[in-house]
C-alpha atoms as a PDB file:
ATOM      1  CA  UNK A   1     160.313-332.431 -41.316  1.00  0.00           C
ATOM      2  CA  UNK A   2     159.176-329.388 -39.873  1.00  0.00           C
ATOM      3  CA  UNK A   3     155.666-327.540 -40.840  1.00  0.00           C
ATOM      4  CA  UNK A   4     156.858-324.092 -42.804  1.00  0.00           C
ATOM      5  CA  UNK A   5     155.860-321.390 -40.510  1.00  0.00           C
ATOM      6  CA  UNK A   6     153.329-318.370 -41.679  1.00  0.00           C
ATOM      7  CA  UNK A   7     152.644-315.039 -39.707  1.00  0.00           C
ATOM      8  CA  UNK A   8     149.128-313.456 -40.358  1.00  0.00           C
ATOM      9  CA  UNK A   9     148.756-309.948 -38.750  1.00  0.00           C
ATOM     10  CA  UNK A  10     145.389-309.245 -37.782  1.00  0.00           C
ATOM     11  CA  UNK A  11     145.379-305.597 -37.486  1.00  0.00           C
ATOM     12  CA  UNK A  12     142.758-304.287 -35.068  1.00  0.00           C
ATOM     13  CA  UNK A  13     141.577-300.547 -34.605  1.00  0.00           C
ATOM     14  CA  UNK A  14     139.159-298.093 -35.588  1.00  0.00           C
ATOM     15  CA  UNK A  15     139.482-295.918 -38.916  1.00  0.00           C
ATOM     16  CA  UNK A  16     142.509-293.632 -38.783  1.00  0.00           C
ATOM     17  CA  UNK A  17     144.066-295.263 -35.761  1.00  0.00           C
ATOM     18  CA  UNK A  18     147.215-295.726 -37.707  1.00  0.00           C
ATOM     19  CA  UNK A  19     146.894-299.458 -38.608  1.00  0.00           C
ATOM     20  CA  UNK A  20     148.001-298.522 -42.562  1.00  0.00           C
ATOM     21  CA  UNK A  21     151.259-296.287 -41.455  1.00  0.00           C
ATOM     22  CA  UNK A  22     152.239-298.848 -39.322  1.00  0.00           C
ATOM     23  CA  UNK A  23     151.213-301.639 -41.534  1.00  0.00           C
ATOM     24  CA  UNK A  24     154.071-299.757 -44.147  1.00  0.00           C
ATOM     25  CA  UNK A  25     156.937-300.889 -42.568  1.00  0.00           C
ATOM     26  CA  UNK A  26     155.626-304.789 -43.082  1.00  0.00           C
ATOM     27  CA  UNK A  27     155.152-304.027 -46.816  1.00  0.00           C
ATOM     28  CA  UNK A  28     158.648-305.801 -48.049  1.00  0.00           C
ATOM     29  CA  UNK A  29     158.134-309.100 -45.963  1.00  0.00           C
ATOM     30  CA  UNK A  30     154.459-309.860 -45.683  1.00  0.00           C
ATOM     31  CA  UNK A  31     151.483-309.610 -47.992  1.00  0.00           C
ATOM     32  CA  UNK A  32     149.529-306.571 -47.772  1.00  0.00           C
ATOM     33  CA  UNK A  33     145.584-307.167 -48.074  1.00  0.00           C
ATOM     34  CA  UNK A  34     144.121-304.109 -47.401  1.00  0.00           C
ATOM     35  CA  UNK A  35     139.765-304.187 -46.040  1.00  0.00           C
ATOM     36  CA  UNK A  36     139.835-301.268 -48.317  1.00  0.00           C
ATOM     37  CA  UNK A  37     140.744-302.444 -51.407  1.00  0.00           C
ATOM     38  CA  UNK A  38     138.595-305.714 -51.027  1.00  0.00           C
ATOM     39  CA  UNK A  39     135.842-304.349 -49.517  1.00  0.00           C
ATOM     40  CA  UNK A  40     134.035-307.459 -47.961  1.00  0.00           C
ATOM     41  CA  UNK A  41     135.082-309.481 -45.234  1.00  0.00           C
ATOM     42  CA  UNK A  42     134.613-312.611 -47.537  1.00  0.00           C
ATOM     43  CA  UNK A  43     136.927-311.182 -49.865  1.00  0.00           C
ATOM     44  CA  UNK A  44     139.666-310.398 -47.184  1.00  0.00           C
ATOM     45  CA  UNK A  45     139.337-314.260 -46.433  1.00  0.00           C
ATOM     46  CA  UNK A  46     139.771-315.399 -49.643  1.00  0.00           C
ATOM     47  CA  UNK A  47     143.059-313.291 -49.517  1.00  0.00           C
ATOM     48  CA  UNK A  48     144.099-314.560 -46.356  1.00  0.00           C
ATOM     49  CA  UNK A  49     144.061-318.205 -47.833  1.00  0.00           C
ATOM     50  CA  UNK A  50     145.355-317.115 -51.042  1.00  0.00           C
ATOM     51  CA  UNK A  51     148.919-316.645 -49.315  1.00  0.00           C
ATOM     52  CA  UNK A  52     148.439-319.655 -46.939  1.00  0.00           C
ATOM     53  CA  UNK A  53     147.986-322.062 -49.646  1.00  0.00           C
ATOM     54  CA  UNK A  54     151.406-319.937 -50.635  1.00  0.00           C
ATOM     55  CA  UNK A  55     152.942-320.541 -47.543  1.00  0.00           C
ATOM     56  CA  UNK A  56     153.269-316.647 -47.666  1.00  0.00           C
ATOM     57  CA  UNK A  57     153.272-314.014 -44.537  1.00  0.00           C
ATOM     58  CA  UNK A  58     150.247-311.333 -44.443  1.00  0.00           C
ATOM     59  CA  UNK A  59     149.109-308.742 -42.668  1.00  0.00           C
ATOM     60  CA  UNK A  60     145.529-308.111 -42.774  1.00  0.00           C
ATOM     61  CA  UNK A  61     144.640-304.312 -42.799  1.00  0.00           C
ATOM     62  CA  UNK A  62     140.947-303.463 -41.929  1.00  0.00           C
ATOM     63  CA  UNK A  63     138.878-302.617 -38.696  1.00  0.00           C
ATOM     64  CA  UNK A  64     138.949-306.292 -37.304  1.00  0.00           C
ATOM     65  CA  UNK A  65     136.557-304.706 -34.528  1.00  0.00           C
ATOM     66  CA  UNK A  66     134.341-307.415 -34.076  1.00  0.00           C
ATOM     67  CA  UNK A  67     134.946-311.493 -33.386  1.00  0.00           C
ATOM     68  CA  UNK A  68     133.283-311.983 -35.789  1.00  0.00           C
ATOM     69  CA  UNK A  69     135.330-310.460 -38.654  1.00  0.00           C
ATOM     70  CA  UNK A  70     138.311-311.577 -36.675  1.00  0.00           C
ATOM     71  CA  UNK A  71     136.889-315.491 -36.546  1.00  0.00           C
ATOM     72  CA  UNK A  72     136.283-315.951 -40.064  1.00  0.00           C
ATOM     73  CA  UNK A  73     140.489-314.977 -40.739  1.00  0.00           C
ATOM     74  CA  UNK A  74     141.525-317.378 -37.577  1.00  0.00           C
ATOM     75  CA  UNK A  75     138.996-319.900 -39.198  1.00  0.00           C
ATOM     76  CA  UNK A  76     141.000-319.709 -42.583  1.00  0.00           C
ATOM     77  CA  UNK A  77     144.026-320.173 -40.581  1.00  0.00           C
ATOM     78  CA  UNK A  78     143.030-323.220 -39.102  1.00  0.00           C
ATOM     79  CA  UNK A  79     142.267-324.955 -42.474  1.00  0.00           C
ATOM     80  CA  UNK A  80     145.981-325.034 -42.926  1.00  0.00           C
ATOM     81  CA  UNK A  81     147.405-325.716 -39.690  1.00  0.00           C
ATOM     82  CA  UNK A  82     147.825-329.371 -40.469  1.00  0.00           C
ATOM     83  CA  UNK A  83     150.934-327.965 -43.312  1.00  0.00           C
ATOM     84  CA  UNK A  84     152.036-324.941 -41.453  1.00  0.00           C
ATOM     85  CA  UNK A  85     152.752-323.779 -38.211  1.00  0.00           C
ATOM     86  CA  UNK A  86     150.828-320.877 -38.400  1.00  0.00           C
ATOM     87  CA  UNK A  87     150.802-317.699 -36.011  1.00  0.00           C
ATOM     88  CA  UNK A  88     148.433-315.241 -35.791  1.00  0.00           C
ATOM     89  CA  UNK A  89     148.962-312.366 -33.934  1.00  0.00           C
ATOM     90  CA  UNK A  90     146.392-309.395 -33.205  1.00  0.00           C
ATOM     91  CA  UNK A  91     147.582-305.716 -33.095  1.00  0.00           C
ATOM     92  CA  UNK A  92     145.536-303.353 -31.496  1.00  0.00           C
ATOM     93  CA  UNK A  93     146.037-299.747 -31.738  1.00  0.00           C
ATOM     94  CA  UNK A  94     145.008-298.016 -28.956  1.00  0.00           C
ATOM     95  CA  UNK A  95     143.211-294.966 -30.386  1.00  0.00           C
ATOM     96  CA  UNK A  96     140.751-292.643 -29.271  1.00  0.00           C
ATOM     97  CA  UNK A  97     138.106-291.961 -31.641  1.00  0.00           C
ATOM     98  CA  UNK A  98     138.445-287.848 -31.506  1.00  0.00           C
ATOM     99  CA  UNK A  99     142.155-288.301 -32.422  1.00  0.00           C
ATOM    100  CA  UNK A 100     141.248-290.627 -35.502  1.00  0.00           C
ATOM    101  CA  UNK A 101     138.641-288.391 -36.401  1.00  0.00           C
ATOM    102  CA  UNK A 102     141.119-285.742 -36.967  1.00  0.00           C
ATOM    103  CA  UNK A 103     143.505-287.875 -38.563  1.00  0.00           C
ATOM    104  CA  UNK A 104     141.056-288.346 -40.914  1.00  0.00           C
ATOM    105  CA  UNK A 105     140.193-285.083 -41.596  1.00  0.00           C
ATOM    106  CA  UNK A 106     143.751-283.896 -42.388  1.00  0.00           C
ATOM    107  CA  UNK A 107     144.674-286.788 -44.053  1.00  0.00           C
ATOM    108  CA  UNK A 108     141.438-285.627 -46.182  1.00  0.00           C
ATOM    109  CA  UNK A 109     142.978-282.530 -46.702  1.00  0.00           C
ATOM    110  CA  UNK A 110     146.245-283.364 -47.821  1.00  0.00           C
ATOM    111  CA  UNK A 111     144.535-285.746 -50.507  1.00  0.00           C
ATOM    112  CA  UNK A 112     142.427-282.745 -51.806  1.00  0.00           C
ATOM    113  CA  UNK A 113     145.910-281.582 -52.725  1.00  0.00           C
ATOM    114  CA  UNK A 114     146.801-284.182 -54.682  1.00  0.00           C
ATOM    115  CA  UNK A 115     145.227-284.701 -58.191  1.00  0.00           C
ATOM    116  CA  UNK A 116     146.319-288.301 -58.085  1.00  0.00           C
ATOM    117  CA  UNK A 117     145.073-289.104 -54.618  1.00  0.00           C
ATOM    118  CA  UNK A 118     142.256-292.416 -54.205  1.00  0.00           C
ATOM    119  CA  UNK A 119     141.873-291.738 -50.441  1.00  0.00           C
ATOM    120  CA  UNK A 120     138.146-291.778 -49.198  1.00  0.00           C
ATOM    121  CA  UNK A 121     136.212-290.038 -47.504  1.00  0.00           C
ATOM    122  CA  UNK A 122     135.485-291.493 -43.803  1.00  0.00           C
ATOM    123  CA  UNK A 123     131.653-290.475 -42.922  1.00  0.00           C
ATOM    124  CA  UNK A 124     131.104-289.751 -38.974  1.00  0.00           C
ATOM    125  CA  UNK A 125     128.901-292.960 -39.145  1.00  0.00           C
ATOM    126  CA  UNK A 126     132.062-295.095 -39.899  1.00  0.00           C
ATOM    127  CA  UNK A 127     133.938-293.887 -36.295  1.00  0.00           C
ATOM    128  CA  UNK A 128     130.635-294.708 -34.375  1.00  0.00           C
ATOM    129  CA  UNK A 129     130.008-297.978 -36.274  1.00  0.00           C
ATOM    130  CA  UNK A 130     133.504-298.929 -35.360  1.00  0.00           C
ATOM    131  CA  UNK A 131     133.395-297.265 -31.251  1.00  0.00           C
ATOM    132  CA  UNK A 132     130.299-299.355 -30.988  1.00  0.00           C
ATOM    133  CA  UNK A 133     130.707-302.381 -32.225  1.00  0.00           C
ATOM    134  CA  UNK A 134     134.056-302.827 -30.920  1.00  0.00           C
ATOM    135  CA  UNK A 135     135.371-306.196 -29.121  1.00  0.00           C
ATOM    136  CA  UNK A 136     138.275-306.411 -27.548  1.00  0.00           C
ATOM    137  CA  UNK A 137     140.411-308.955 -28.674  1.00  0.00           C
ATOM    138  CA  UNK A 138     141.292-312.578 -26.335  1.00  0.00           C
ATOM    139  CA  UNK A 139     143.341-315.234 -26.939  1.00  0.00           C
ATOM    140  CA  UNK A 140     140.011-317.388 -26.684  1.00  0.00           C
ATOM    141  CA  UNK A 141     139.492-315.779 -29.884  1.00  0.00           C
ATOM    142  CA  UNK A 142     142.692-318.470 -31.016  1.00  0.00           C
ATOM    143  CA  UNK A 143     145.418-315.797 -31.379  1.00  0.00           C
ATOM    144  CA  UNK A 144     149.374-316.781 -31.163  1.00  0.00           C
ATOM    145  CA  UNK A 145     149.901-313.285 -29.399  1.00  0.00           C
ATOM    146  CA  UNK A 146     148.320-310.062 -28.641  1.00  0.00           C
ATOM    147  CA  UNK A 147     150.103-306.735 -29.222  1.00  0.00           C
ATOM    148  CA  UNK A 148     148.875-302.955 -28.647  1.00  0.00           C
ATOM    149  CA  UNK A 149     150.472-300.049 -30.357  1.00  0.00           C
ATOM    150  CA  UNK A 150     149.638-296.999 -28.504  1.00  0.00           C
ATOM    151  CA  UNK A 151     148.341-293.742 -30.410  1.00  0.00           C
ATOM    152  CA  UNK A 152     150.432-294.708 -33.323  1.00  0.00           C
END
């Protein structure tokens, strides 16, 4: 009998690169876990093997800048890869930080319109935290595929 197979999207790219927009279209077939919402990379994990032990698709929405954050989802992956045939595929938007940073800011703006609106506020320390620590992604890192999505 065949191992089930499980996609996890690792979704790679500094704030306001796009990764959530694009991420929308996945909504109906994989499980959304958003580094927003959870906060910590150990709770984006815990996610992540949450809907392996479900046998259930995910796509995992947060900076994913560094191999670090990056290792510790492949390493939940790899728990299960005796049951499923897991892949994990990294997508990278290719960004430039000035065109994120005004993403941001009228994404900001539109929020202020709307009473109802959760959105944060993305501090100037967030876009250099993210253009400096970045590491580009490798298949050493253990991923199925690599993709790049191109100012998104």
């Amino acid at each position: 009998m065949q191992a089930p197979e499980v996609t996890i999207m690792v979704l790679v790219g500094h704030p306001g690169s796009g990764k959530t927009s694009w991420a929308k279209w996945y909504y109906d077939k994989y499980e959304y876990i958003s580094g927003d919402v959870y906060g910590t990379s150990e709770k984006v994990v815990k996610q992540v093997s949450r809907c392996l032990q479900g046998g259930l698709n995910a796509i995992v929405d947060a900076t994913n800048v560094t191999r670090k954050r990056r290792n510790d989802i492949i390493n939940a992956c790899l728990i299960y890869r005796d049951r499923l045939n897991i892949r994990v595929y990294a997508v990278v938007f290719r960004v430039d930080i000035a065109t994120c940073k005004l993403r941001a800011k009228e994404r900001e703006r539109l929020a202020s319109l709307d009473p109802t609106s959760t959105l944060k506020h993305i501090p100037s320390i967030a876009f250099n935290t993210s253009a400096s620590s970045f590491e580009e992604p490798s298949m050493i890192e253990g991923f199925t595929q690599i993709f790049e999505v191109f100012n998104h």
